[in-house]
Protein backbone atom coordinates (compact mmCIF):
# COMPACT_ATOMS: atom_id res chain seq x y z
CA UNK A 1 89.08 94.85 70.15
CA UNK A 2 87.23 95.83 73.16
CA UNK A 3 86.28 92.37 73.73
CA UNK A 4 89.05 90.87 72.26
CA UNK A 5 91.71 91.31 75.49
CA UNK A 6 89.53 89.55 77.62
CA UNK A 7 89.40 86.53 75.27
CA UNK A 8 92.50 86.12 74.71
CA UNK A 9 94.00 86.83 78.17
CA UNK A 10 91.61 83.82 79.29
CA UNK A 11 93.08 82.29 76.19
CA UNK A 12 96.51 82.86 77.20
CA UNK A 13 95.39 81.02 80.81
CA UNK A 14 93.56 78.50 79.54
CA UNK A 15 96.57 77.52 77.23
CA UNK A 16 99.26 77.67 79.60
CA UNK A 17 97.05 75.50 82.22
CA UNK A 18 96.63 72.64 79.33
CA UNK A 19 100.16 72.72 78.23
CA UNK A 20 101.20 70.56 81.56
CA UNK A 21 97.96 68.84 82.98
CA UNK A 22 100.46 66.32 85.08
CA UNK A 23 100.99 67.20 88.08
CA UNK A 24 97.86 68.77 88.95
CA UNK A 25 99.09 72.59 89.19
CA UNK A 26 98.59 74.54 92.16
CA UNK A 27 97.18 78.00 92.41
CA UNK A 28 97.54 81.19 94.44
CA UNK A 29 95.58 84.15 95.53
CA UNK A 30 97.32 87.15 96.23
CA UNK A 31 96.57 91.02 97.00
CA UNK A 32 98.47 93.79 97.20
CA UNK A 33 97.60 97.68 98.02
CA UNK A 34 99.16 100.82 99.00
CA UNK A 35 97.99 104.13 100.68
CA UNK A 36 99.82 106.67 100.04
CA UNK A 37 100.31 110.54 101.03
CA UNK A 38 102.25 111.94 97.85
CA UNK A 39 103.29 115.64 96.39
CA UNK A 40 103.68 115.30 92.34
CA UNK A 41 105.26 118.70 90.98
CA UNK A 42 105.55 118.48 86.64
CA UNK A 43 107.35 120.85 85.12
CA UNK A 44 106.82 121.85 80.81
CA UNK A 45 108.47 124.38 78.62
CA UNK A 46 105.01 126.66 79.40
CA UNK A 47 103.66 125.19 82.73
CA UNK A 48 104.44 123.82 86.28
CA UNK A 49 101.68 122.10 88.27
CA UNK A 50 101.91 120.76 91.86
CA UNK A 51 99.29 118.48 93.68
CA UNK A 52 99.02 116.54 96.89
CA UNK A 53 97.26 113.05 96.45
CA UNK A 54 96.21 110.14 98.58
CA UNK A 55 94.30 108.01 96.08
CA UNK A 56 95.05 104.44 96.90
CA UNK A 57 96.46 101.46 94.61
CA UNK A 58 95.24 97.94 94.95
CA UNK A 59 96.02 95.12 92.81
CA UNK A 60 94.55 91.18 92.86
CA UNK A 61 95.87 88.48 90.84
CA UNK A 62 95.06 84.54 90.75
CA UNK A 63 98.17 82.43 89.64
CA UNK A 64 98.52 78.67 88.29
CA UNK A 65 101.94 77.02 89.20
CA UNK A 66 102.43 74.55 86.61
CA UNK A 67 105.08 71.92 86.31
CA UNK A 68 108.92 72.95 84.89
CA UNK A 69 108.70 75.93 86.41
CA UNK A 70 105.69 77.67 84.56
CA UNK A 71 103.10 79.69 85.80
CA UNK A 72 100.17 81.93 84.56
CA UNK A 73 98.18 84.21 85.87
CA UNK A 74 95.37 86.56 85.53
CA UNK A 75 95.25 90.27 87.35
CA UNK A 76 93.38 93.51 88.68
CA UNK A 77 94.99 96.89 89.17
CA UNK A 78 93.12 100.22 89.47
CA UNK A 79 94.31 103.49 91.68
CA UNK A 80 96.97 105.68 91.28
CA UNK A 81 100.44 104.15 90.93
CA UNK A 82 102.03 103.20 94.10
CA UNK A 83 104.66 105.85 95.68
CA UNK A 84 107.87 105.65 93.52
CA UNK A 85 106.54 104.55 90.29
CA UNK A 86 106.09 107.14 87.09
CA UNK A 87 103.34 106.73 84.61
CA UNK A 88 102.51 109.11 81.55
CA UNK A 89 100.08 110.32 83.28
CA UNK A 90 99.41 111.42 86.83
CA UNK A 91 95.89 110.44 86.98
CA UNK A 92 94.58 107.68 88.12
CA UNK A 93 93.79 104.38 86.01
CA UNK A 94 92.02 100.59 86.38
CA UNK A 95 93.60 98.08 84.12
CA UNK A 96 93.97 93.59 83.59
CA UNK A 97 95.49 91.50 81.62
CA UNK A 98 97.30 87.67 81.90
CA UNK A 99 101.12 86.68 81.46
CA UNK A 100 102.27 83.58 81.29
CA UNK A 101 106.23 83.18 83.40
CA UNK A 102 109.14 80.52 83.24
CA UNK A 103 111.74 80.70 85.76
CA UNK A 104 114.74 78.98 85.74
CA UNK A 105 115.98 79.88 89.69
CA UNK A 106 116.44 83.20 90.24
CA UNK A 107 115.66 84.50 86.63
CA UNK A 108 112.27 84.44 85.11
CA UNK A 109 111.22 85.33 81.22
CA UNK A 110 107.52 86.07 80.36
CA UNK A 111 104.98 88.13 78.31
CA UNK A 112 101.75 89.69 79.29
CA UNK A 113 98.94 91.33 77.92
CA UNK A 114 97.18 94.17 79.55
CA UNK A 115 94.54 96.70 78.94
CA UNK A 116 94.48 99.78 80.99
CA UNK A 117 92.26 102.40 81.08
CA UNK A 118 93.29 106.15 81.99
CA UNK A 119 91.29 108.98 84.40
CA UNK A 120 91.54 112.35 84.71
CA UNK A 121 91.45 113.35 88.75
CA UNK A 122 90.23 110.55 90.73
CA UNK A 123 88.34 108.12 88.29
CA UNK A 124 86.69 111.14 86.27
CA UNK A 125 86.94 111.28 82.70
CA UNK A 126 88.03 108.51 80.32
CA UNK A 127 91.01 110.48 79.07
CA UNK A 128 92.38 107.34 77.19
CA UNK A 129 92.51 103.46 76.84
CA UNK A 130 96.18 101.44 75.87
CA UNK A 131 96.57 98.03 74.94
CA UNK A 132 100.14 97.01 75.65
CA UNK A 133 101.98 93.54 74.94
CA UNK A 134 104.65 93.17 76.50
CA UNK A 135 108.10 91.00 76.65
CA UNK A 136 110.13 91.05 80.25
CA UNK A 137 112.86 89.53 81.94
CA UNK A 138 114.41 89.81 85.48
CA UNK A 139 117.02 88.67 87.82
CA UNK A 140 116.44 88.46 91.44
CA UNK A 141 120.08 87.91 93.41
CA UNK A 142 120.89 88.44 97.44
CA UNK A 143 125.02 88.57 97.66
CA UNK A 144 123.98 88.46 101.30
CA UNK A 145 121.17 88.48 103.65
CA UNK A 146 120.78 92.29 103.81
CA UNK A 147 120.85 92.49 100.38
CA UNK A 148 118.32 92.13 97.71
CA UNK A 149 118.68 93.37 93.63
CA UNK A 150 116.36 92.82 91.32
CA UNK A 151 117.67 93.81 87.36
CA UNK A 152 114.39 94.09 84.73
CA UNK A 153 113.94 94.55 81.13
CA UNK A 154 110.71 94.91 79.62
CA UNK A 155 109.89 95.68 75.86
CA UNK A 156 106.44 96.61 74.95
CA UNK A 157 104.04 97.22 71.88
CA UNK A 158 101.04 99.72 72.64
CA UNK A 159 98.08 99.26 70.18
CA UNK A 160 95.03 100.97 69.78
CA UNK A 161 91.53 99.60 70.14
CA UNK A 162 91.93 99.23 66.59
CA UNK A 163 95.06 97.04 66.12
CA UNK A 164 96.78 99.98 65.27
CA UNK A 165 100.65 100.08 66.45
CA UNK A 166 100.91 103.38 68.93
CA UNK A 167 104.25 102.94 70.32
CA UNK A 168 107.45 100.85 70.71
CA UNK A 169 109.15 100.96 74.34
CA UNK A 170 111.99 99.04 75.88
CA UNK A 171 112.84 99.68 79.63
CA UNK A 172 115.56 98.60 82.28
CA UNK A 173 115.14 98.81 85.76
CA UNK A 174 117.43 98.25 88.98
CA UNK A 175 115.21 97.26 92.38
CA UNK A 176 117.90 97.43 95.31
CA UNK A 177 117.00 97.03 98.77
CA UNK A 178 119.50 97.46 101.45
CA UNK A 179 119.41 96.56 105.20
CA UNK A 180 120.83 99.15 107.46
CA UNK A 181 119.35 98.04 111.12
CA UNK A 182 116.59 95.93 112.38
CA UNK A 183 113.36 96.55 109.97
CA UNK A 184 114.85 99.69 108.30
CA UNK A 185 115.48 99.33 104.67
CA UNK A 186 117.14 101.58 102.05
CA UNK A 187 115.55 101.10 99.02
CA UNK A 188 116.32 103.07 95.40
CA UNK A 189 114.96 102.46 92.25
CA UNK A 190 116.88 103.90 89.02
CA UNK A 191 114.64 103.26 85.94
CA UNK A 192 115.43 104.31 81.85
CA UNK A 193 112.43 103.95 79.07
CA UNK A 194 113.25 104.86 75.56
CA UNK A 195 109.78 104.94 73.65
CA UNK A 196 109.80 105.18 69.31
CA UNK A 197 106.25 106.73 68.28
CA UNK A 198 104.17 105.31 65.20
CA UNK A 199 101.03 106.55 63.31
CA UNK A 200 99.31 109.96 64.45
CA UNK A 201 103.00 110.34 66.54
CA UNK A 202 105.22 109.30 63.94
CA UNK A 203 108.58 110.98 64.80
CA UNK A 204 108.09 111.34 68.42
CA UNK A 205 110.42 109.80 70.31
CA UNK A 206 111.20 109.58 74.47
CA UNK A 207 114.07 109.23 76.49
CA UNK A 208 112.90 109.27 80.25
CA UNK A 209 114.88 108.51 83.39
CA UNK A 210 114.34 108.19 87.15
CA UNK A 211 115.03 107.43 90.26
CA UNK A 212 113.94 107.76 93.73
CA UNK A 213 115.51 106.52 97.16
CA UNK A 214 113.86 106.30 100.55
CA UNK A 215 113.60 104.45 103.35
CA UNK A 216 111.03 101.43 104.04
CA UNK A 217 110.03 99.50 107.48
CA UNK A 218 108.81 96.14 107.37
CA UNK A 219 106.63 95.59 110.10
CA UNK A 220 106.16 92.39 109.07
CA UNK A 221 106.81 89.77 105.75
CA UNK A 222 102.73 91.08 104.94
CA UNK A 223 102.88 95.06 105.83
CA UNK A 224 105.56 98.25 105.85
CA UNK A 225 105.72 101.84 105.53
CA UNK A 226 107.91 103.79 102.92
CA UNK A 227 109.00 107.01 102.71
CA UNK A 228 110.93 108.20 100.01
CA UNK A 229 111.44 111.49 97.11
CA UNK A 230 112.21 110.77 93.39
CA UNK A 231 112.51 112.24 90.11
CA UNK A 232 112.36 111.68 86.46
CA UNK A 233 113.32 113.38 83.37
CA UNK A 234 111.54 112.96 80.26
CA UNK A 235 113.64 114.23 77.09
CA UNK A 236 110.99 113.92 73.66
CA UNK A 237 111.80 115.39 70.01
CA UNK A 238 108.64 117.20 70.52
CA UNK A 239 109.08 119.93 72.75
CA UNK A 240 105.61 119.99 73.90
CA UNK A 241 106.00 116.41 75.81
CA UNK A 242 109.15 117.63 77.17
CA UNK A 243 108.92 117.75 81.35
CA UNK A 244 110.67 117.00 84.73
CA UNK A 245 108.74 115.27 87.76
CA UNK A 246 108.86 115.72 91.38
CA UNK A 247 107.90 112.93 94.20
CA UNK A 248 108.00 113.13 97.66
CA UNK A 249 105.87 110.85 100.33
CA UNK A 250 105.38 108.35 102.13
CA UNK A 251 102.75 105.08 102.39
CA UNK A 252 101.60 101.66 104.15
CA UNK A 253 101.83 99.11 101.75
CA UNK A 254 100.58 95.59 102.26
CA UNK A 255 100.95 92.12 100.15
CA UNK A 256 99.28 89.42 101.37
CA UNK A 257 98.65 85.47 99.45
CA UNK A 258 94.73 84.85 100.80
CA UNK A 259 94.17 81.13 99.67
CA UNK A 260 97.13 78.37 98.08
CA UNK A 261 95.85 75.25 97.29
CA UNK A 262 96.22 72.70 94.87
């Protein structure tokens, strides 16, 4: 299995690039990186830790625009997760994968698989390895132009490195980004994850739920800075993986497409 992503995540590509070899399709670069100045606080039944953390997230992926609206696309990620988002762990991690995307306007439908693997501290100790497939779906609408929401569902299967089921999850998110005046944004992210354990877990089962709200300045369509505070709640039938999270920060964030040809 340890081989096995890679194959078939270039499999995935290759596919989706021979399904429509008319037009020629056209392909994209892009980056995309944060640095960010956070405090985590996590709560248990039996503990409470704090730490302050700067490690940075950067992400590359290369994408094929193919005709009808279909793309593909293979990508990079390793760091710790950018302000405002809530692993299982706090740690950092490096993970890749492909998906494979059709849009019809504003809403898009796709599936990906990834492999990620998970650090203790800053890229110490190989705590873990997951190997998620996953199903998604999202909605981007502007009522106006100060206005941007962006709805998500995404269902996923976590298997071992053994083919082994670890977990069912299915998630729903709200993006909503809000104008107030000039470059100032108000941006809040509400997010719910129900997760059904199988094997070793059997029984377990998750309920978490967050949100954080901030504010973000775009300095320009490539860089901004965000500051915001969040928190999530993560209910479990086993009282052991019960907790409550604590964010606060802030970051410069940057997105930029490098090359577009075709």
């Amino acid at each position: 299995m340890k081989a096995g992503i890679p194959i078939v995540a270039a499999a995935v590509f290759a596919a989706a690039v021979a399904h429509a070899a008319e037009p020629m399709p056209s392909f994209e670069l892009r980056a995309e990186g944060s640095l960010p100045l956070q405090y985590l606080e996590t709560t248990t039944s039996t503990a409470r830790q704090s730490a302050i953390t700067g490690a940075p997230f950067g992400a590359l992926s290369a994408t094929a625009h193919l005709p009808y609206d279909w793309s593909t696309s293979l990508f990079a990620s390793a760091g710790h997760d950018p302000l405002g988002r809530f692993r299982d762990s706090d740690n950092t991690f490096a993970s890749y994968g492909a998906n494979i995307v059709k849009r019809w306007g504003a809403l898009s439908a796709g599936a990906s698989l990834e492999r990620t693997y998970f650090y203790t501290g800053n890229f110490g100790r190989n705590s873990s390895i997951g190997n998620d497939v996953n199903l998604f779906t999202r909605y981007g609408f502007s009522p106006n132009a100060d206005l941007k929401i962006t709805p998500a569902v995404v269902g996923t299967m976590r298997l071992s490195d053994d083919l082994d089921v670890q977990r069912y999850s299915l998630g729903a998110s709200f993006d909503i980004q809000q104008r107030l005046i000039g470059n100032w944004w108000f941006i809040t992210m509400p997010r719910i994850r129900y997760s059904d354990y199988v094997g070793d877990q059997a029984g377990r089962r998750d309920l978490s739920i967050s949100t954080v709200a901030g504010l973000r300045y775009r300095f320009n369509d490539n860089v901004s800075f965000t500051t915001l505070a969040g928190a999530e709640n993560r209910m479990s039938t086993v009282s052991s993986q019960r907790r409550d999270r604590f964010i606060a920060g802030v970051s410069v964030d940057f997105d930029f497409d490098f090359a577009r040809w075709r």
